[in-house]
Protein backbone atom coordinates (compact mmCIF):
# COMPACT_ATOMS: atom_id res chain seq x y z
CA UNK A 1 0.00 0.00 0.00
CA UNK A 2 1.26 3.05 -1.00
CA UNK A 3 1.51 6.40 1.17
CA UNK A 4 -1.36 8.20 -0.91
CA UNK A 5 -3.65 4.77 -0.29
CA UNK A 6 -2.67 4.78 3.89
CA UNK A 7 -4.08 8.26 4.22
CA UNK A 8 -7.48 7.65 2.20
CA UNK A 9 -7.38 4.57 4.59
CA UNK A 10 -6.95 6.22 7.89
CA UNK A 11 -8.48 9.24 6.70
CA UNK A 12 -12.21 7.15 6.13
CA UNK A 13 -11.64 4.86 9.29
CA UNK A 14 -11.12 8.42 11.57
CA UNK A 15 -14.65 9.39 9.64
CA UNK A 16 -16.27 6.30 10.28
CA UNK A 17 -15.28 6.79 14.05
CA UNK A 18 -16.27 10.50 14.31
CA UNK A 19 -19.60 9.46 12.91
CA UNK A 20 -19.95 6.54 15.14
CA UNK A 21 -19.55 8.69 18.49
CA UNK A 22 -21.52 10.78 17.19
CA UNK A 23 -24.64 8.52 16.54
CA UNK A 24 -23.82 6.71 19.84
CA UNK A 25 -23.91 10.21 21.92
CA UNK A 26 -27.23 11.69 20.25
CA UNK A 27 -29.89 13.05 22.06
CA UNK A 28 -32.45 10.94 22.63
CA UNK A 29 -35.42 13.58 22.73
CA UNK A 30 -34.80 14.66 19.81
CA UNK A 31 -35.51 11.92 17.38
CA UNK A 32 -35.63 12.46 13.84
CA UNK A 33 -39.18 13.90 12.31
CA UNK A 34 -41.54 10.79 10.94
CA UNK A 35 -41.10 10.01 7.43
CA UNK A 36 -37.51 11.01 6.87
CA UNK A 37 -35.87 8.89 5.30
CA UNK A 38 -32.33 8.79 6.02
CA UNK A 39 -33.12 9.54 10.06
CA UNK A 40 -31.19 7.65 12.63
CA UNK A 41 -33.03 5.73 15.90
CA UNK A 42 -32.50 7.74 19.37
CA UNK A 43 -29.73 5.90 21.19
CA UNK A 44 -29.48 5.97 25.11
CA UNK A 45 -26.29 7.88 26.61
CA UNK A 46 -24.25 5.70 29.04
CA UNK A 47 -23.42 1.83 28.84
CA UNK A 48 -26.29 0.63 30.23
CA UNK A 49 -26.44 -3.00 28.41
CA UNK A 50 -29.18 -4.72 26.42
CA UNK A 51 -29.93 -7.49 28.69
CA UNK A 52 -31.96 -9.35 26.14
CA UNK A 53 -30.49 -12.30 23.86
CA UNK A 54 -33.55 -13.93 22.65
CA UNK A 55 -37.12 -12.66 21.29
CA UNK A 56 -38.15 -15.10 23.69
CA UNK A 57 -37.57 -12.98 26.71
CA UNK A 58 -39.68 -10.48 25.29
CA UNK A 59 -42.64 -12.70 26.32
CA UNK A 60 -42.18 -12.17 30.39
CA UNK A 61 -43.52 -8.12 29.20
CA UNK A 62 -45.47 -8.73 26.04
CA UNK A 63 -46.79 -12.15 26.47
CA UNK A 64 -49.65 -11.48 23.57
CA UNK A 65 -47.63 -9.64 21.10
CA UNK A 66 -45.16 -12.67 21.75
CA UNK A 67 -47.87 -15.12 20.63
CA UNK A 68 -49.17 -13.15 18.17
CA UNK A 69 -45.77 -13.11 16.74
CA UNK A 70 -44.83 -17.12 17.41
CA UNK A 71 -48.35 -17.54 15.32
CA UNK A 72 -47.05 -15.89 12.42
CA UNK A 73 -45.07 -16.31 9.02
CA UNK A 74 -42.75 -13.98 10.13
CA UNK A 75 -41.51 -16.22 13.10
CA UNK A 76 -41.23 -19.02 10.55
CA UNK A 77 -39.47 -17.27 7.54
CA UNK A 78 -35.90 -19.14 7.71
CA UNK A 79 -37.90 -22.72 8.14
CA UNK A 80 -40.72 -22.53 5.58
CA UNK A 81 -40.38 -24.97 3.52
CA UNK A 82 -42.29 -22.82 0.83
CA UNK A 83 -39.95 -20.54 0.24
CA UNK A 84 -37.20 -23.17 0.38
CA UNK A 85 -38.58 -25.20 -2.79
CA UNK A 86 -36.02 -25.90 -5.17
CA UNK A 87 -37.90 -24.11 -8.08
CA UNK A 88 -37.98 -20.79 -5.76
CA UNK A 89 -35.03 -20.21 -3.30
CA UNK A 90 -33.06 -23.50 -3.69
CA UNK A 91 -33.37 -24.28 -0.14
CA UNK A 92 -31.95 -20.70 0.14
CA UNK A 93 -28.75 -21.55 -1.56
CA UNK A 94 -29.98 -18.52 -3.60
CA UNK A 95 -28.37 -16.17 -1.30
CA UNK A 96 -30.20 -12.82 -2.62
CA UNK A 97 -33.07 -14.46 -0.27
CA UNK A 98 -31.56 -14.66 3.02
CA UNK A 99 -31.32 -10.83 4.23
CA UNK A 100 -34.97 -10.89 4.31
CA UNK A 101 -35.58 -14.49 5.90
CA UNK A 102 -33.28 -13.63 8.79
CA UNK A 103 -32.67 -10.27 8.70
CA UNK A 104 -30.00 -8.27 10.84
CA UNK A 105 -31.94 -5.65 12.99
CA UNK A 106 -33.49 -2.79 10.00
CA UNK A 107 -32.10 0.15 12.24
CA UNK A 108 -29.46 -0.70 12.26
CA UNK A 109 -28.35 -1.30 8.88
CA UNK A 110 -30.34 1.70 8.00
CA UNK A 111 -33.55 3.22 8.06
CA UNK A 112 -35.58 2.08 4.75
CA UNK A 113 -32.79 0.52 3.81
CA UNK A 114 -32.03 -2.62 2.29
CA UNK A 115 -31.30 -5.50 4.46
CA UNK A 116 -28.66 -7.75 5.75
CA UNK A 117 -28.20 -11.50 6.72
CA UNK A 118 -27.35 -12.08 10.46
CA UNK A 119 -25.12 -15.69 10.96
CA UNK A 120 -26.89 -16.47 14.54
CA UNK A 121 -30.22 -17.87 15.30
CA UNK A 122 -31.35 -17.74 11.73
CA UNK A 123 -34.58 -20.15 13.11
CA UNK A 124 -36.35 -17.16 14.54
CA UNK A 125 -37.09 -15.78 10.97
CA UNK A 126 -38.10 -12.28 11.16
CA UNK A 127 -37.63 -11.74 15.00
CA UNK A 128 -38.42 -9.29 17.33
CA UNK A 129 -34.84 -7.53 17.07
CA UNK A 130 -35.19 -7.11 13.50
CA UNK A 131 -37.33 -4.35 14.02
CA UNK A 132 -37.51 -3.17 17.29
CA UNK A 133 -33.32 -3.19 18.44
CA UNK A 134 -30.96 -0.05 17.54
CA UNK A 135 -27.69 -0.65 19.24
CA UNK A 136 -28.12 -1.12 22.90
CA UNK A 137 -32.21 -0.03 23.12
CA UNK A 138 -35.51 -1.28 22.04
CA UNK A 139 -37.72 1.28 19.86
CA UNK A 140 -41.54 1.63 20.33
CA UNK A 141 -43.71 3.80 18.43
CA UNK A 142 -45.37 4.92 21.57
CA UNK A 143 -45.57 7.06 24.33
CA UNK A 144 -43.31 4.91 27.23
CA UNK A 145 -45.27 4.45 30.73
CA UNK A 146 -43.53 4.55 34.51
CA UNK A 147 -42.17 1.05 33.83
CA UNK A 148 -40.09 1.21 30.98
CA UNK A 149 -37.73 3.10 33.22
CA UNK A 150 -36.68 -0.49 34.80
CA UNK A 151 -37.11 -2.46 31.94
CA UNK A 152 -34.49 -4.97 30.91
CA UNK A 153 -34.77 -3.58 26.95
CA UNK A 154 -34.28 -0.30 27.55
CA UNK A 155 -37.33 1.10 25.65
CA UNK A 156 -37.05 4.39 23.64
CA UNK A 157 -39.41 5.76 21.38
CA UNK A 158 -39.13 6.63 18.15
CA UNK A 159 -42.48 7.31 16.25
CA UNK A 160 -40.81 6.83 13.10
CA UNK A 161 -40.86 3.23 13.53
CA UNK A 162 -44.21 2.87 12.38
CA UNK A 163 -43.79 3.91 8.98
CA UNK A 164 -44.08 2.15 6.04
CA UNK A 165 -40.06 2.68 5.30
CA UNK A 166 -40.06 -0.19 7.88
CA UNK A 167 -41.42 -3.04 6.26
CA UNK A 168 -40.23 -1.56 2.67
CA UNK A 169 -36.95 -3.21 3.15
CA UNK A 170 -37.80 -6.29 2.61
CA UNK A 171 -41.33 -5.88 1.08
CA UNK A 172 -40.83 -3.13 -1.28
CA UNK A 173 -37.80 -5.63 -3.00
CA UNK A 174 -41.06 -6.13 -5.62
CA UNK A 175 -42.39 -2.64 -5.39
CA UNK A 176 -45.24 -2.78 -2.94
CA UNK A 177 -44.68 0.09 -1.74
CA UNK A 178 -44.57 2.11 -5.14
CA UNK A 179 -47.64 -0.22 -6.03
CA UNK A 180 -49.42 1.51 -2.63
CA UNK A 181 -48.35 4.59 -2.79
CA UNK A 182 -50.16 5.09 -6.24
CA UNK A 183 -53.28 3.54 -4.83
CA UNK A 184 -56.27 5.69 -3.72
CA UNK A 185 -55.35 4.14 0.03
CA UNK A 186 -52.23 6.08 0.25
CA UNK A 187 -53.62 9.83 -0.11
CA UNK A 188 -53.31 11.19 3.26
CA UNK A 189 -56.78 12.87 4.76
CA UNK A 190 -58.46 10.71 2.67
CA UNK A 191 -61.51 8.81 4.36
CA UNK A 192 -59.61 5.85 2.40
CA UNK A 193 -56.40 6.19 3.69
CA UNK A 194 -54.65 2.82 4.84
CA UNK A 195 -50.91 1.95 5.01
CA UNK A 196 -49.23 -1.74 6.27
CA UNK A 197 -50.01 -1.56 9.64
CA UNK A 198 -53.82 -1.08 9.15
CA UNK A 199 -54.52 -4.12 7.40
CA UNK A 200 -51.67 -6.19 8.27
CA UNK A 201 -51.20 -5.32 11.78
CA UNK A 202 -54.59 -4.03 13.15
CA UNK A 203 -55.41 -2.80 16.59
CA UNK A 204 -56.44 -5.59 18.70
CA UNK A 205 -58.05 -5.65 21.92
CA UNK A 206 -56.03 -5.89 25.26
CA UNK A 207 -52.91 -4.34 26.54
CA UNK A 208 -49.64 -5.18 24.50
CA UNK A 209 -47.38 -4.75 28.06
CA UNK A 210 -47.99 -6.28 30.98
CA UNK A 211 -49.79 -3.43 33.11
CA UNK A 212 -49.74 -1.28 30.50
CA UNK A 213 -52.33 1.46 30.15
CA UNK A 214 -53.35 0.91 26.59
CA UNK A 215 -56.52 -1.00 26.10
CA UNK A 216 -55.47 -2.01 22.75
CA UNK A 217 -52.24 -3.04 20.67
CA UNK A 218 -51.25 -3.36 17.09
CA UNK A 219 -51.47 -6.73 16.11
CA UNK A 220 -47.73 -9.18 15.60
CA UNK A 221 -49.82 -11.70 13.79
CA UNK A 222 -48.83 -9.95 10.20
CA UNK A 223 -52.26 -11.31 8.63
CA UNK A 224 -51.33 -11.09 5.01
CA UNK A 225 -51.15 -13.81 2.18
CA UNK A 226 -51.85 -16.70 4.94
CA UNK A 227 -54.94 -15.13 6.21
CA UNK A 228 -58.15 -16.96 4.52
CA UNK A 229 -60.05 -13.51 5.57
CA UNK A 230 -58.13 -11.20 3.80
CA UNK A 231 -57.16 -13.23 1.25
CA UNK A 232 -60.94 -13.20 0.35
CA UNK A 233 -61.57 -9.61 0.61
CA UNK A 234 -58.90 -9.20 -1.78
CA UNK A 235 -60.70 -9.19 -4.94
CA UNK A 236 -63.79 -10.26 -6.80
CA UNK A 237 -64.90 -11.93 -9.93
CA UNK A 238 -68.40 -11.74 -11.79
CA UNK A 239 -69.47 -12.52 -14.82
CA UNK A 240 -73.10 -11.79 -16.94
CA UNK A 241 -74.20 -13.67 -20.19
CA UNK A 242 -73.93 -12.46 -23.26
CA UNK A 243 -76.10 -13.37 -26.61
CA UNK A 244 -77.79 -11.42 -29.20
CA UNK A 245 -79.73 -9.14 -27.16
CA UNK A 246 -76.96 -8.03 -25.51
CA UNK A 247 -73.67 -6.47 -27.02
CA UNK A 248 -70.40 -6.43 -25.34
CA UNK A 249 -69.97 -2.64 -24.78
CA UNK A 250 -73.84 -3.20 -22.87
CA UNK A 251 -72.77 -6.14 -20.78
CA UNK A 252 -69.82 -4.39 -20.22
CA UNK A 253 -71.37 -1.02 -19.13
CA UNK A 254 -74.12 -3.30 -16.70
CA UNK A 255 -71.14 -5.22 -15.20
CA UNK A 256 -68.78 -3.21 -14.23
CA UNK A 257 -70.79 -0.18 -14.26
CA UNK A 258 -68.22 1.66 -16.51
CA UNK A 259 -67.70 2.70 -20.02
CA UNK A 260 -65.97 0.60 -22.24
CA UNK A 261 -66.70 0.01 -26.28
CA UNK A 262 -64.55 -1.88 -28.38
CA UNK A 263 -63.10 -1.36 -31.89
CA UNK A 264 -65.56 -3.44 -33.49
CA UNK A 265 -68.48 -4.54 -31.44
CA UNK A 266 -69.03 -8.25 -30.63
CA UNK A 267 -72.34 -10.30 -30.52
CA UNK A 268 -72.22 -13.89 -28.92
CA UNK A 269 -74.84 -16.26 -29.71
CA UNK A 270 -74.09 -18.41 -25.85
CA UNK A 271 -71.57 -16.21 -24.75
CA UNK A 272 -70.26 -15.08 -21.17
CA UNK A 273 -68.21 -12.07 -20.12
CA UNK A 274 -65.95 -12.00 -16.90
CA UNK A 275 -64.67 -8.87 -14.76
CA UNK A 276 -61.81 -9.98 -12.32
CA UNK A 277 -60.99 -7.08 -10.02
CA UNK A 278 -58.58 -5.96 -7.44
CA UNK A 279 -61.30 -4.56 -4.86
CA UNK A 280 -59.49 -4.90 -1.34
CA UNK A 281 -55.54 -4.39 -1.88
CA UNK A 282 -53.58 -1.63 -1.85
CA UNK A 283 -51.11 -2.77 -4.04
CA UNK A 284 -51.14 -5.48 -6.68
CA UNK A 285 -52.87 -8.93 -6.71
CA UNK A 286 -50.99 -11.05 -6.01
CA UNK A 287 -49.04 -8.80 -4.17
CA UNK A 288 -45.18 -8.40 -4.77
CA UNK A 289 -43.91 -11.44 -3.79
CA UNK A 290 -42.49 -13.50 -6.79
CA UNK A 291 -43.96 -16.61 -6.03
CA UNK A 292 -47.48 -15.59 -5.80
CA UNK A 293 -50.11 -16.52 -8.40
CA UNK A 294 -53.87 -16.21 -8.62
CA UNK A 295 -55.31 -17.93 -11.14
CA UNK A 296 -58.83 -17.90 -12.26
CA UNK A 297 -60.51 -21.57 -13.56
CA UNK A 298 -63.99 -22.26 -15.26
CA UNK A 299 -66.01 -25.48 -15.95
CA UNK A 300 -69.43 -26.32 -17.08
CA UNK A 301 -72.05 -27.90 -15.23
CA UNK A 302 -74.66 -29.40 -17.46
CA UNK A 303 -78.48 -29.78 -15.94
CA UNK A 304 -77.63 -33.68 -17.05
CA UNK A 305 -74.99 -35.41 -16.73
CA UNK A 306 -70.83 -34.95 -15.55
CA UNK A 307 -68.90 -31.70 -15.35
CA UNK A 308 -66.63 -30.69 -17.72
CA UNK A 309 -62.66 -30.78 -16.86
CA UNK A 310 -61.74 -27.23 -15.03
CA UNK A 311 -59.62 -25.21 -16.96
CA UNK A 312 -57.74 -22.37 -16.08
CA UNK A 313 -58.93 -19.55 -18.32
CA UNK A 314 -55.82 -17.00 -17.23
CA UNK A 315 -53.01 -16.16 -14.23
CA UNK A 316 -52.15 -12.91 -12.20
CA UNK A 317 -48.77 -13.26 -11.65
CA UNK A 318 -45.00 -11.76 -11.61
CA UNK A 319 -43.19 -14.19 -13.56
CA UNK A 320 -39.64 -14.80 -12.41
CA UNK A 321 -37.12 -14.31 -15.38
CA UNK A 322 -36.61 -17.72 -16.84
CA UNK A 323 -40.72 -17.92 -16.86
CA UNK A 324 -42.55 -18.05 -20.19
CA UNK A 325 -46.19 -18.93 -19.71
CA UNK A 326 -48.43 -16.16 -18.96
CA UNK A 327 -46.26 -13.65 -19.81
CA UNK A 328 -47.94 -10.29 -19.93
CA UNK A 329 -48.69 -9.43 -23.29
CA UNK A 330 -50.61 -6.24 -22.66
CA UNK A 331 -46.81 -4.57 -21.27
CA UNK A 332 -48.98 -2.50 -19.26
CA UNK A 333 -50.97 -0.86 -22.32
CA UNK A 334 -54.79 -0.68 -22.04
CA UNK A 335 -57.99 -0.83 -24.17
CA UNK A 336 -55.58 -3.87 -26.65
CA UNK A 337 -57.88 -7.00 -26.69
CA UNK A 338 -56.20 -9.66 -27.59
CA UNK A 339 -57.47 -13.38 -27.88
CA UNK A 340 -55.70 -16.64 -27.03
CA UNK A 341 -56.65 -20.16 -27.53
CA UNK A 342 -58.29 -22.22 -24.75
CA UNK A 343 -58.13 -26.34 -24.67
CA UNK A 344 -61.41 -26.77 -23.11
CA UNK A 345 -63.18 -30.17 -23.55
CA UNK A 346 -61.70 -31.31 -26.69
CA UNK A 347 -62.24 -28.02 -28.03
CA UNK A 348 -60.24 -25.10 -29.03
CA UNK A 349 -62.09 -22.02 -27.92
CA UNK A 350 -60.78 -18.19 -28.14
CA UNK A 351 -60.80 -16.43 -25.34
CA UNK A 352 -60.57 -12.33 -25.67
CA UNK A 353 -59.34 -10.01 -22.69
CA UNK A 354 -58.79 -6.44 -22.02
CA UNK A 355 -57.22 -4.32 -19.37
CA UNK A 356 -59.48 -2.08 -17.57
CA UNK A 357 -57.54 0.31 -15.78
CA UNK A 358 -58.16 1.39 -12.05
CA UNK A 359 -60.42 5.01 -11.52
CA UNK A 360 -57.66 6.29 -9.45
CA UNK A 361 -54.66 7.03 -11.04
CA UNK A 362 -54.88 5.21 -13.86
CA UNK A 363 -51.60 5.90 -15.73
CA UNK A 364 -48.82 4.20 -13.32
CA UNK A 365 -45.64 2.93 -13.78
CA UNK A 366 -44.24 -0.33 -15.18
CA UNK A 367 -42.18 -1.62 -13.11
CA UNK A 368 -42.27 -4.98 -14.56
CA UNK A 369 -43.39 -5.08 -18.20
CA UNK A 370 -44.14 -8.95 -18.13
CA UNK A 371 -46.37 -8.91 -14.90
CA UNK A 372 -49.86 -9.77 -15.29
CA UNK A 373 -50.97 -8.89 -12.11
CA UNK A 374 -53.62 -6.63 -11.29
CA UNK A 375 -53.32 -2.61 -10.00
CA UNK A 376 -55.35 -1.97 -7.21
CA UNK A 377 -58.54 -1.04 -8.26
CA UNK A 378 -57.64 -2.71 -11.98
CA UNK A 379 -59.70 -5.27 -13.52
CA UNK A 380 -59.36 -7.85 -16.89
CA UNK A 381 -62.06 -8.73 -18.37
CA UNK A 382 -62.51 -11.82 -20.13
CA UNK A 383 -65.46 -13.10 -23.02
CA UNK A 384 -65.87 -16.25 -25.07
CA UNK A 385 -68.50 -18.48 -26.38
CA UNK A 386 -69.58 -21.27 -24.79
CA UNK A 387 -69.74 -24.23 -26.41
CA UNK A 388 -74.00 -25.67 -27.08
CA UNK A 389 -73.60 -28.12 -24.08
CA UNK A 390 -77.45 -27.68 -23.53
CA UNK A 391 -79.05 -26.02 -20.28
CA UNK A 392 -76.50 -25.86 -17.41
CA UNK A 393 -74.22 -23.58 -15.32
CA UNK A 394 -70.30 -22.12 -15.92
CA UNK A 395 -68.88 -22.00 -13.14
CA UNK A 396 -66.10 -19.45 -12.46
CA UNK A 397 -63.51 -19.99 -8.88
CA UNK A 398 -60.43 -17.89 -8.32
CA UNK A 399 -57.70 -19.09 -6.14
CA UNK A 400 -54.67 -17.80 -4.77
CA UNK A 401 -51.82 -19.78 -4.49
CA UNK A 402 -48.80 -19.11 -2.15
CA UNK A 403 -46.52 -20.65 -5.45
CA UNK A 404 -47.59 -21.31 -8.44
CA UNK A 405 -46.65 -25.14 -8.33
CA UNK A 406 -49.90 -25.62 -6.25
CA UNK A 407 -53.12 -27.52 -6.82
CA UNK A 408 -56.38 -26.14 -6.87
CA UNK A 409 -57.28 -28.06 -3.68
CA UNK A 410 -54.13 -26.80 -1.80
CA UNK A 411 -55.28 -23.44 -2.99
CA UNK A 412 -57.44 -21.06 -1.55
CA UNK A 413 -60.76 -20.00 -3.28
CA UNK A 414 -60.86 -16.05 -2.83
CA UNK A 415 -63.81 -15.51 -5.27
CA UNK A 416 -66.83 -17.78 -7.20
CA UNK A 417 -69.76 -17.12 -9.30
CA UNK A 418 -72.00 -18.60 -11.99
CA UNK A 419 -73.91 -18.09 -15.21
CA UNK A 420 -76.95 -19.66 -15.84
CA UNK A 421 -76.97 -20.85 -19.90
């Protein structure tokens, strides 16, 4: 090493320390304003120790936020075995997954920042330390009562905390957060307004501290893409028949309630059209995950007689790279109907669909050209005849899959209905 390279050196390691005592010695009342981005987590002055080793020993305080959290997919992100399927993370020899299966603590690699991979106790997942622990103190988002003095975590607070730059290191990796943020849930002093925490960690009843004052608590259960309840207030599908008396720009106008009319309009003789739509999410559906699909199936039901085979008529899905079914072929471009061919029955039927884009904020960015899922308030509508298999019903069921190697029975049904021919 030359003499020029040993001053850079020592010159960046003195900066590095300056900044360090710096951080360590900051005042702890006056924490950085909500929202900033690059803001650092009050520290407490002294060398008072963090006593704590082990989320467990958060329990003897917070025995329901505990459970809440030992309940949860968070607790059990380094030993799913979904995530670990060779198709997916390779049994996480694809390293780009670990950071956010057992994360370092957030603050402390930075503040909305991406994460890092810790080397110890890698079996609590997504632990209590990953986002409550800055150096030597435990952050809470609230106001502190007479026992935190005492306590063994040395509580701060730091209102901050509950942002939504918290969970965007790991969850935004897909864009959730750009997907919310252009949602009609993210425009503050709206009646609407809803970030993470409301829907994925909701106020629950009882005190989240042991004696604390506070009736209620945010939920640690992180309801989300495991919750049946959510899952199926996540979106919709309908569907209305369409024949002779009925054009498409009509049936389209009576389903969805909006106005949409083709470049050359369409009459059906047994024809049905189908709206799927994002209703309930604040970002897309499936959400950003990677290996996330929903996938919409149809079969017929004749008066008479057996069922037809269930099809799958189309998927909502980010498709890793090296996927080529399903591939969006809209790239994010609305009012193009295009038509595909559906093996249905021995029979080769076309199948049209169209984007419908969302009320709010229509125009939003592509993030990933090939992504079929659906914007929040987005639907895709679907039409095609229906074969002359006599009087009978067409059935229409919507699942969402937590990968998109899953059967139908492993699934869960979000959304049915059916049309009467």
């Amino acid at each position: 090493m030359n003499t020029a390279t040993r001053f850079i050196a020592v010159g960046a390691l003195l900066a590095l320390g300056v900044w360090a005592i710096f951080i360590v010695n900051e005042d702890v009342s006056v924490a950085p304003p909500v929202g900033k981005r690059w803001g650092t987590p009050p520290q407490v002055k002294g060398d008072k120790p963090l006593l704590l080793k082990s989320s467990k020993q958060c329990a003897e305080c917070h025995p329901a936020i505990y459970n809440e959290w030992k309940s949860s997919h968070h607790e059990f992100a380094w030993l799913n075995p979904e995530p670990r399927r060779k198709e997916l993370s390779n049994n996480f020899r694809n390293k780009d997954c670990i950071p956010c299966h057992a994360p370092r603590p957030l603050l402390e690699v930075g503040f909305g920042e991406r994460p890092l991979e810790r080397e110890t106790r890698r079996e609590d997942g997504v632990n209590c330390f990953t986002c409550h622990r800055s150096g030597q103190v435990v952050i809470a988002a609230n106001d502190l009562g007479p026992g935190a003095a005492n306590a063994p975590c040395n509580p701060v607070t730091w209102k901050a905390i509950a942002e939504v730059k918290l969970c965007s290191p790991c969850h935004d990796q897909h864009k959730v957060e750009q997907d919310w943020q252009r949602s009609r849930y993210a425009v503050k002093g709206s009646a609407e307004y809803k970030d993470c925490n409301d829907c994925h960690m909701p106020v629950t009843g009882g005190p989240g501290t042991v004696g604390g004052a506070r009736r209620t608590h945010r939920g640690h259960g992180f309801k989300g893409g495991h919750d049946e309840a959510i899952l199926r207030s996540a979106g919709i599908v309908r569907a209305i028949r369409l024949d002779n008396a009925l054009t498409l720009a009509a049936a389209v106008e009576k389903l969805t309630g909006r106005d949409w009319r083709p470049a050359k309009e369409l009459n059906l003789e047994r024809g049905v059209l189908i709206e799927v739509k994002n209703t309930g999410t604040g970002h897309n559906l499936p959400s950003d995950e990677r290996h996330r699909a929903v996938d919409l199936y149809v079969r017929f039901k004749p008066s008479i007689g057996k069922a037809t085979e269930e099809v799958r008529l189309t998927r909502f899905r980010n498709p890793y790279r090296d996927e080529y079914e399903n591939r969006n072929p809209f790239k994010d471009k609305p009012d193009i109907v295009l038509t595909n061919q559906m093996s249905w029955a021995e029979s080769e039927i076309p199948v049209s669909q169209v984007r419908l884009l969302p009320d709010f904020n229509p125009n939003r960015k592509v993030y990933y050209p090939e992504s079929t899922q659906l914007h929040a308030g987005e639907s895709r509508l679907l039409w095609f005849e229906v074969p002359d298999w006599g009087r009978g019903t067409l059935e229409l069921r919507l699942f969402y899959k937590l990968q998109p190697f899953l059967s139908n029975e492993d699934a869960v049904q979000i959304a049915e209905t059916r049309v009467a021919f």
